[in-house]
C-alpha atoms as a PDB file:
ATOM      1  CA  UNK A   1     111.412 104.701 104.948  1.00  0.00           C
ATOM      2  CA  UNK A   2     109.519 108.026 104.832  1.00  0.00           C
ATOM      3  CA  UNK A   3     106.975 108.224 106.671  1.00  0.00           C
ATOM      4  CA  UNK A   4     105.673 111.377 107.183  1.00  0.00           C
ATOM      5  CA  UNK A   5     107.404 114.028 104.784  1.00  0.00           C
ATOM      6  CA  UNK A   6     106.544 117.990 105.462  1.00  0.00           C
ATOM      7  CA  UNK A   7     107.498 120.684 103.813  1.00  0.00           C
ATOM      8  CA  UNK A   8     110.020 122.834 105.395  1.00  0.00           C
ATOM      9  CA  UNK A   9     109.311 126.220 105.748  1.00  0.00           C
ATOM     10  CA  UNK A  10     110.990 129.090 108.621  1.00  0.00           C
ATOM     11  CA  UNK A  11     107.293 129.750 110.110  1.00  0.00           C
ATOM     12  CA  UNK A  12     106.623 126.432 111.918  1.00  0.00           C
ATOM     13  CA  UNK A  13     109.799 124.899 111.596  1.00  0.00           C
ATOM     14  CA  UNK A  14     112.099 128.062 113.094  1.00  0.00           C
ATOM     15  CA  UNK A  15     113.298 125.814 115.663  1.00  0.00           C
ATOM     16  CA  UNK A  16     114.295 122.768 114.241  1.00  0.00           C
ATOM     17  CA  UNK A  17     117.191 121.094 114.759  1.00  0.00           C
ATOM     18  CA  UNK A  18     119.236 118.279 112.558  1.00  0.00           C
ATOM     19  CA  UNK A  19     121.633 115.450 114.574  1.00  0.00           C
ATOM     20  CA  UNK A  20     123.906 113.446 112.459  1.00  0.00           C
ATOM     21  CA  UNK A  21     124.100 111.349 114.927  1.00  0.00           C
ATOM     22  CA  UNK A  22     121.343 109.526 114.774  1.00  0.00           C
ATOM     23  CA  UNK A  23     121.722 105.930 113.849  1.00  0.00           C
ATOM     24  CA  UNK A  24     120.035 103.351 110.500  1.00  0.00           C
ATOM     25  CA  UNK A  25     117.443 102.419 112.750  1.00  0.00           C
ATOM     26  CA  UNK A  26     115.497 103.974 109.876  1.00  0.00           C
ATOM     27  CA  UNK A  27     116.573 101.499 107.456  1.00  0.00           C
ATOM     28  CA  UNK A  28     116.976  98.211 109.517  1.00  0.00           C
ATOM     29  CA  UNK A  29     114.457  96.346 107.951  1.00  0.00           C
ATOM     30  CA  UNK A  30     115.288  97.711 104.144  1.00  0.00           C
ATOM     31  CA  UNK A  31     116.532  94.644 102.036  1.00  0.00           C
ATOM     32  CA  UNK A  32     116.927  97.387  98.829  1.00  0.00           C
ATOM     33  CA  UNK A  33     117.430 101.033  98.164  1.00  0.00           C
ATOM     34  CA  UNK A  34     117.448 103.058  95.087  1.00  0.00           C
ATOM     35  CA  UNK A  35     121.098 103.829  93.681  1.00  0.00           C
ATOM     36  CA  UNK A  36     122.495 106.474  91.515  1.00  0.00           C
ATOM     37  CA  UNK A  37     124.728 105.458  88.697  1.00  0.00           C
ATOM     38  CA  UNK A  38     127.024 108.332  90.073  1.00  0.00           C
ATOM     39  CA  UNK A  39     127.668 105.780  92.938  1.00  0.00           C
ATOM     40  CA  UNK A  40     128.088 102.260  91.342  1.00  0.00           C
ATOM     41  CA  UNK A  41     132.163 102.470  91.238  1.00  0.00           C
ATOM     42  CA  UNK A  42     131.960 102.854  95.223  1.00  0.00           C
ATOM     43  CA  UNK A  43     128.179 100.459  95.800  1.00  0.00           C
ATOM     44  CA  UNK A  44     129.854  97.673  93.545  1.00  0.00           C
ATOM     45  CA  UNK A  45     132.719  96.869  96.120  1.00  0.00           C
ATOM     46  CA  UNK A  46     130.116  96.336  98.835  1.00  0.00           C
ATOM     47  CA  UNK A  47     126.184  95.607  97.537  1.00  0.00           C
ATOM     48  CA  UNK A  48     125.268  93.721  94.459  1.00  0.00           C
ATOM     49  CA  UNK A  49     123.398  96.361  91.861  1.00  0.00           C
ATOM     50  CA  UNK A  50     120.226  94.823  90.381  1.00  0.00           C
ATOM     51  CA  UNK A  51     117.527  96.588  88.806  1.00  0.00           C
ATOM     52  CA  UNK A  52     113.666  96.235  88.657  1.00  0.00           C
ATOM     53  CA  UNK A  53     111.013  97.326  87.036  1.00  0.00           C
ATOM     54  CA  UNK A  54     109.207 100.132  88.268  1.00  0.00           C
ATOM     55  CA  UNK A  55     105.876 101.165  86.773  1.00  0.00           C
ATOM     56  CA  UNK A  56     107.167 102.456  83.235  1.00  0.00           C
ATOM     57  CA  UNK A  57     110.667 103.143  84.189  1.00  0.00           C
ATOM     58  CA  UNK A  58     113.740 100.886  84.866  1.00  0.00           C
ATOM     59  CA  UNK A  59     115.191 100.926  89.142  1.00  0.00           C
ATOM     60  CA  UNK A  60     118.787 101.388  89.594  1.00  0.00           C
ATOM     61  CA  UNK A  61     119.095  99.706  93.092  1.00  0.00           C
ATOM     62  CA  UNK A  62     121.538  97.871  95.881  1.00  0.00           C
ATOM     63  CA  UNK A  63     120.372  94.841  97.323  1.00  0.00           C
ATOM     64  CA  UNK A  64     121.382  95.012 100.965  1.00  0.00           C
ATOM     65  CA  UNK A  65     119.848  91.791 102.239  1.00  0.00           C
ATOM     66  CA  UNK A  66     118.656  88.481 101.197  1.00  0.00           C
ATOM     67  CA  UNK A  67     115.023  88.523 102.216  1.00  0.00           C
ATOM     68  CA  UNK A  68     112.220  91.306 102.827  1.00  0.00           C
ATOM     69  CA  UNK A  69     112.615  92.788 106.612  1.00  0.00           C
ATOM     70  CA  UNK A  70     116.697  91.930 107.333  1.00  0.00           C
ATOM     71  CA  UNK A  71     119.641  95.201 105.820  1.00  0.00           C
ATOM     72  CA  UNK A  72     122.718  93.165 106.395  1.00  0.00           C
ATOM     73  CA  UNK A  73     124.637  96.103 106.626  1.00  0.00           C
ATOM     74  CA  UNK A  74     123.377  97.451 109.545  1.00  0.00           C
ATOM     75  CA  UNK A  75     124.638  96.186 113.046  1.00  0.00           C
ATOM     76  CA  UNK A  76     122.537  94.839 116.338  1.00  0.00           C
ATOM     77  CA  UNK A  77     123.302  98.787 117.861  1.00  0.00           C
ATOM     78  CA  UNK A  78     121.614 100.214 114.468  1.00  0.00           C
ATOM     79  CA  UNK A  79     125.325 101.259 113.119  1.00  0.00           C
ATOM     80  CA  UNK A  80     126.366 101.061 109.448  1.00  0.00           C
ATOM     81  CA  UNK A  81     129.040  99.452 108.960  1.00  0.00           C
ATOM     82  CA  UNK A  82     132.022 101.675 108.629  1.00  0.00           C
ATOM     83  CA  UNK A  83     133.928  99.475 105.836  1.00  0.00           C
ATOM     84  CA  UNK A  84     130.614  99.271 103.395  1.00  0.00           C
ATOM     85  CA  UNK A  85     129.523 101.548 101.082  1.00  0.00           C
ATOM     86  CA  UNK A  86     125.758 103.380 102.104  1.00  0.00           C
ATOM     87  CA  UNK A  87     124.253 104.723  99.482  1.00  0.00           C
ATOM     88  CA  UNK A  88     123.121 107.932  99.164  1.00  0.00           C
ATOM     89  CA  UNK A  89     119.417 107.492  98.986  1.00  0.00           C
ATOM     90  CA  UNK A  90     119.961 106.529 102.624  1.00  0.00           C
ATOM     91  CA  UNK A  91     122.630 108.881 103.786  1.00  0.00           C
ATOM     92  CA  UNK A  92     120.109 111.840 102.446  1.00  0.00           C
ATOM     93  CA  UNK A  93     117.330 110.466 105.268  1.00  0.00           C
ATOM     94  CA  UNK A  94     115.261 112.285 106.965  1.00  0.00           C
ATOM     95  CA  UNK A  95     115.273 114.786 103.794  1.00  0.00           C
ATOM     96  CA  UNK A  96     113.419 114.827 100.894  1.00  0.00           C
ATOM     97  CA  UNK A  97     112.638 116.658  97.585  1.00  0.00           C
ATOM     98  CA  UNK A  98     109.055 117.160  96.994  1.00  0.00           C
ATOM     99  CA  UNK A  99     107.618 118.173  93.650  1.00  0.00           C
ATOM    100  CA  UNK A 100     105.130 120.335  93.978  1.00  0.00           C
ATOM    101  CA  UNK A 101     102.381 121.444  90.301  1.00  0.00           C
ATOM    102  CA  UNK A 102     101.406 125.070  89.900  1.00  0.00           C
ATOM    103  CA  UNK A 103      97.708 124.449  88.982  1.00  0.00           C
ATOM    104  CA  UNK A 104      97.733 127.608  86.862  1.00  0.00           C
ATOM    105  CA  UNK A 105     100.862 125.860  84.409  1.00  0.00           C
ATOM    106  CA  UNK A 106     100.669 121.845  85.585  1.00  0.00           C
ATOM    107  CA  UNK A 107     103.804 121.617  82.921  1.00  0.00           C
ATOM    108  CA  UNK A 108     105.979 123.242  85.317  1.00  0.00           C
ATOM    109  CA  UNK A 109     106.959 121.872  88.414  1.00  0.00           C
ATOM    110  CA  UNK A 110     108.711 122.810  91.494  1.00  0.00           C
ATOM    111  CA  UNK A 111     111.593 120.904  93.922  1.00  0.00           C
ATOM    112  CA  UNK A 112     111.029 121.955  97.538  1.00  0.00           C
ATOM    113  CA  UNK A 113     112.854 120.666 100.700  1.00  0.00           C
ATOM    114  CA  UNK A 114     111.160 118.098 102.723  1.00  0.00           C
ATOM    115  CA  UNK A 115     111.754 115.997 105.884  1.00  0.00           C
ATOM    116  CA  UNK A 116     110.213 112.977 107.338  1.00  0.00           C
ATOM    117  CA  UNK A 117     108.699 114.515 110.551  1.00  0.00           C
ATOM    118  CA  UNK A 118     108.871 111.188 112.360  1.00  0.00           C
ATOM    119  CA  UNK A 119     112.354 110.293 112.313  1.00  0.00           C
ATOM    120  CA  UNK A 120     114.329 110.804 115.612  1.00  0.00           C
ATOM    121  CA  UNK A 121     116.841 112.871 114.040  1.00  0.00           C
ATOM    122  CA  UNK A 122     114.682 116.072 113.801  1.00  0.00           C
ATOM    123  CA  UNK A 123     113.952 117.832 117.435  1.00  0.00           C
ATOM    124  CA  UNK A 124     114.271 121.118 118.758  1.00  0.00           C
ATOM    125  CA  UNK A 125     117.022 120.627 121.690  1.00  0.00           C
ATOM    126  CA  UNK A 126     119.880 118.528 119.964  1.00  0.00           C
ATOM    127  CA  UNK A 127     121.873 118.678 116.476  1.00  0.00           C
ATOM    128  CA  UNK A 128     122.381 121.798 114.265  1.00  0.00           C
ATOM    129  CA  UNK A 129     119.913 123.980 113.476  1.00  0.00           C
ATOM    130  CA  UNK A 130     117.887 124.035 110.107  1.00  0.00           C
ATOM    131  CA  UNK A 131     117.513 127.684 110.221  1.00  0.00           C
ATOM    132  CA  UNK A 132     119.726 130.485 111.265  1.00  0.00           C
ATOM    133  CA  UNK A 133     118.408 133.188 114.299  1.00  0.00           C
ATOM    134  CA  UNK A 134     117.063 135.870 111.260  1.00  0.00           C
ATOM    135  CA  UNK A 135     114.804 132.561 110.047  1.00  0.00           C
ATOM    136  CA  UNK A 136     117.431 131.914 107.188  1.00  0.00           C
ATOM    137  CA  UNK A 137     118.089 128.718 106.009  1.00  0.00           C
ATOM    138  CA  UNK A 138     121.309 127.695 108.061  1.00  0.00           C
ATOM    139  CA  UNK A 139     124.616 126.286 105.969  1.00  0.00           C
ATOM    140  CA  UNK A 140     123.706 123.129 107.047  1.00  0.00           C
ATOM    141  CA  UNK A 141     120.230 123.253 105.137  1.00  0.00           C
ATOM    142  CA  UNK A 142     122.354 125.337 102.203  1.00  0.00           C
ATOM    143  CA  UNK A 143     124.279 122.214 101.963  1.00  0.00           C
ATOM    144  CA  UNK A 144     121.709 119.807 102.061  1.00  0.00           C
ATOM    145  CA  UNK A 145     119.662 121.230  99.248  1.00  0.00           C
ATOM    146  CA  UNK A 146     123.238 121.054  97.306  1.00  0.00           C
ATOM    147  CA  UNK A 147     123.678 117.579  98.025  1.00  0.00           C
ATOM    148  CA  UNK A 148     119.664 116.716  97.045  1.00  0.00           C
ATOM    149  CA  UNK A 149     120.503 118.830  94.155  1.00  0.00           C
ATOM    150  CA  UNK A 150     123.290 116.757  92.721  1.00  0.00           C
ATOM    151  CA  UNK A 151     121.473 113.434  93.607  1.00  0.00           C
ATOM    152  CA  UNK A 152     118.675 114.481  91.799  1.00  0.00           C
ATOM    153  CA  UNK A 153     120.774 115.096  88.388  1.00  0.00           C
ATOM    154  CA  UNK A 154     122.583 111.736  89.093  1.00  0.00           C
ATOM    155  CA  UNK A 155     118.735 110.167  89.081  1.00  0.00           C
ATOM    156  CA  UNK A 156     117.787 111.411  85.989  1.00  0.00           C
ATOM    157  CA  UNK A 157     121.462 109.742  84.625  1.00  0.00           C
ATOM    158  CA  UNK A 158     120.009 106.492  85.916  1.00  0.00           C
ATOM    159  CA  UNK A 159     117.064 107.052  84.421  1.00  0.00           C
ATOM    160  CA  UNK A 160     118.896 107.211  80.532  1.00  0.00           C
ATOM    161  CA  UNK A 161     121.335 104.521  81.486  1.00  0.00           C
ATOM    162  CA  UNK A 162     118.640 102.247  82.558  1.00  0.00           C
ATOM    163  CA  UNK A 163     116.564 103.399  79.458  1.00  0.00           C
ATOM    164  CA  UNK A 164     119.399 102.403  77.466  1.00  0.00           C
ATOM    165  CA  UNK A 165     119.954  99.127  78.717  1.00  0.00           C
ATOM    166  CA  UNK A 166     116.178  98.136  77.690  1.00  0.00           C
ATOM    167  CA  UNK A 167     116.892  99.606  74.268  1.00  0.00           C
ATOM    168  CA  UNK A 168     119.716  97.739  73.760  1.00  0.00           C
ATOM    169  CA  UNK A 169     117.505  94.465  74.987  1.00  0.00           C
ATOM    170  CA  UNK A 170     120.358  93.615  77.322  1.00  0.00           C
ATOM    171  CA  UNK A 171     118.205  92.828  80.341  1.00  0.00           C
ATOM    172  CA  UNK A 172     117.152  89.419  81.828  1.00  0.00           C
ATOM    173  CA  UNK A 173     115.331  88.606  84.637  1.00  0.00           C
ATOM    174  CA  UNK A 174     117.440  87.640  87.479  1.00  0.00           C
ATOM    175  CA  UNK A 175     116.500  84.602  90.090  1.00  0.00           C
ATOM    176  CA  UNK A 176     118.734  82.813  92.315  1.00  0.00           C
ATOM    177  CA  UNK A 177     118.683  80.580  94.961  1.00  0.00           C
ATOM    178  CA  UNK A 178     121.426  80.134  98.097  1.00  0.00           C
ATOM    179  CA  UNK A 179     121.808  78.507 100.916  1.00  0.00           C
ATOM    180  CA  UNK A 180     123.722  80.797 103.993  1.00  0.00           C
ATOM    181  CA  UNK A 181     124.233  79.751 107.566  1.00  0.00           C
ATOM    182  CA  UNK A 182     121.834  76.526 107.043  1.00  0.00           C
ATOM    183  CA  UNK A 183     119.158  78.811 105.858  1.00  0.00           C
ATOM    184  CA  UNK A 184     117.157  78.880 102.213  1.00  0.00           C
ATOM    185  CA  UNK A 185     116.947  82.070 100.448  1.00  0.00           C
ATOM    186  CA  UNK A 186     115.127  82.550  97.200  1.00  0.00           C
ATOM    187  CA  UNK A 187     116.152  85.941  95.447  1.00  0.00           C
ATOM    188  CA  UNK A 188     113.897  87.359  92.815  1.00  0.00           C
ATOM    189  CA  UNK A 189     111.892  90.120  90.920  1.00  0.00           C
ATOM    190  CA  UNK A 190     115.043  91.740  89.984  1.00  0.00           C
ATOM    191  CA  UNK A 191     116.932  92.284  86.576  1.00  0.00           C
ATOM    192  CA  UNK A 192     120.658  91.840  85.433  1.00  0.00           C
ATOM    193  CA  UNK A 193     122.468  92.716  82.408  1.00  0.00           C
ATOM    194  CA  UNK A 194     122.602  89.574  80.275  1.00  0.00           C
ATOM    195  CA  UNK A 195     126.797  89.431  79.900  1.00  0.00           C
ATOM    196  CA  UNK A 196     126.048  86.818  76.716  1.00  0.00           C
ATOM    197  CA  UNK A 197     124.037  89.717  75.124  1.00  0.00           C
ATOM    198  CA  UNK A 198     126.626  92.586  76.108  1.00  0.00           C
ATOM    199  CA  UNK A 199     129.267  90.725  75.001  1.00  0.00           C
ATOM    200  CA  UNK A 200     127.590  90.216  71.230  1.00  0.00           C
ATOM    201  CA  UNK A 201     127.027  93.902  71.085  1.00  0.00           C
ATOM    202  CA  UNK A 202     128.288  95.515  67.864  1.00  0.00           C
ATOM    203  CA  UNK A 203     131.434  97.213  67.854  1.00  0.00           C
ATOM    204  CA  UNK A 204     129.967 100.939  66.985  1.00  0.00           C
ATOM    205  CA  UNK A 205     127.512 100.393  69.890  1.00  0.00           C
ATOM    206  CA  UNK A 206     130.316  99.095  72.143  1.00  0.00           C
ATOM    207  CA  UNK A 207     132.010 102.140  71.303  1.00  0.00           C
ATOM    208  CA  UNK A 208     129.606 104.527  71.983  1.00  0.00           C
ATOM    209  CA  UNK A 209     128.999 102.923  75.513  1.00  0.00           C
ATOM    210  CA  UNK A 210     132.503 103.558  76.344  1.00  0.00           C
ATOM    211  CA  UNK A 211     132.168 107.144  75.098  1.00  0.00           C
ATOM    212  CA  UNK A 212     129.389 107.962  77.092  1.00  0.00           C
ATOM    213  CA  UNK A 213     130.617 106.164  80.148  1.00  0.00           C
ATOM    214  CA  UNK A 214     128.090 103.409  80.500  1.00  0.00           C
ATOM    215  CA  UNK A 215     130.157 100.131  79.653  1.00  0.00           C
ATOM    216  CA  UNK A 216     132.165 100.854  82.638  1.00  0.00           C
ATOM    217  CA  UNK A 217     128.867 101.298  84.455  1.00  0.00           C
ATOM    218  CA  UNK A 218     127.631  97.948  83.323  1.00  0.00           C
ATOM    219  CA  UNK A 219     131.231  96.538  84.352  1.00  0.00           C
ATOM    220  CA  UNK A 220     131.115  97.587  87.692  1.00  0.00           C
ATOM    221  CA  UNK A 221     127.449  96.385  87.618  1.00  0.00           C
ATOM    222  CA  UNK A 222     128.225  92.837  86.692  1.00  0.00           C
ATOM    223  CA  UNK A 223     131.663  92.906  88.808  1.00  0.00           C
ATOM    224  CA  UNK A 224     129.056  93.737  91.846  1.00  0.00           C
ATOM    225  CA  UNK A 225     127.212  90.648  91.456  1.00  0.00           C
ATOM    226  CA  UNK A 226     130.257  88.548  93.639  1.00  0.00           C
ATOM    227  CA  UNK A 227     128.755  90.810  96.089  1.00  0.00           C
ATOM    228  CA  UNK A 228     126.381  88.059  96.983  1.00  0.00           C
ATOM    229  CA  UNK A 229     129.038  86.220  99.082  1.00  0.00           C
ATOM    230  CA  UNK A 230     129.529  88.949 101.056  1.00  0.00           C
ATOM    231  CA  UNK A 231     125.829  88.994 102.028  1.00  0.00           C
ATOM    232  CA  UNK A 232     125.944  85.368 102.586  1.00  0.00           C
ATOM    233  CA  UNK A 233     128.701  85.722 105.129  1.00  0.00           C
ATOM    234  CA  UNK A 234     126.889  88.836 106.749  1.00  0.00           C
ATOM    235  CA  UNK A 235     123.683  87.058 107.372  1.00  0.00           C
ATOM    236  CA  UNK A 236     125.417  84.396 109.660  1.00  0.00           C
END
């Protein structure tokens, strides 16, 4: 999906200019995208939410399409459709955080706004403008580093919900196989929550899921998995 991310800084980038209208051409071909557990009670009505394994860390994502190169929730005109949920990690394109090291304390780390200097929706003549005429970030970049800001604390929630779930050994490896308008489709790679395994859970860890909000998350995780109907219908 990126590209080409830059660093955004008022010296070369004065002139910039942001429009939201630009369409999911972007994400046409994506069959997957990362999702934020902040998101699954909205994602679960339209996407199934799988997981996979992603070098030592557990993925939080929505499955959007039944094969590699096909989002079924994107129209022939490159539209999202209206009625589905898009998830954020999409929404946030053509921006970016990047992390950059200070090599004089490589412990500490710094979150600085980025933007994919190929996509269409960055240009100098039509859209807002990143940067206000005293070279200012504009309330339109203000807002976007809020919004990147509350999607990154909603990642690192994944990132102990998802840690959880392989401490509690309630992942399986999910494969499945279905047929849709005449055509074969073999899903795999990904992980579900085993409901055999959640169910048998102790009561004190049952309870302390509900406390800290995650057995509704897994709920609305297994409730999205009907989800694959939808996509079945989509991709006719």
């Amino acid at each position: 999906m990126f590209k080409n991310v830059t660093p955004l800084n008022k010296d070369e980038h004065a002139k910039l200019k942001f429009d939201k209208s630009n369409t999911f051409e972007f994400a046409k071909e994506m069959a997957h995208t990362l999702l934020a557990v902040g998101e699954y009670f909205h994602a679960c009505k339209s996407q199934p939410i799988l997981f996979a394994l992603s070098g030592d860390t557990i993925a939080s994502i929505a499955l959007m399409g039944l094969k590699e190169g096909r989002n079924l929730f994107v129209d022939k005109k490159s539209n999202w459709y209206s009625a589905e949920y898009c998830p954020f990690s999409l929404r946030r394109y053509p921006f970016i955080y990047i992390e950059t090291i200070n090599p004089e304390q490589p412990l500490q780390s710094t979150m600085i706004l980025g933007f994919d200097s190929d996509s269409k929706a960055i240009n100098t003549k039509k859209g807002e403008s990143l940067f206000t005429t005293e070279n200012e970030p504009s309330q339109l970049t203000q807002n976007i580093i809020q919004t990147l800001n509350v999607f990154q604390a909603d990642m690192a929630n994944t990132i102990v919900f998802t840690n959880k779930l392989k401490e509690l050994e309630l992942l399986e490896p999910f494969n499945a196989e279905m047929v849709a308008n005449q055509q074969g489709y073999k899903i795999e790679g990904f992980l579900r929550v085993n409901e055999e395994r959640f169910k048998a859970l102790p009561n004190e860890i049952k309870i302390e899921l509900i406390d800290n909000g995650m057995y509704n998350l897994i709920v609305a995780h297994l409730l999205s998995l009907s989800n694959f109907e939808k996509l079945a219908v989509f991709s006719i």
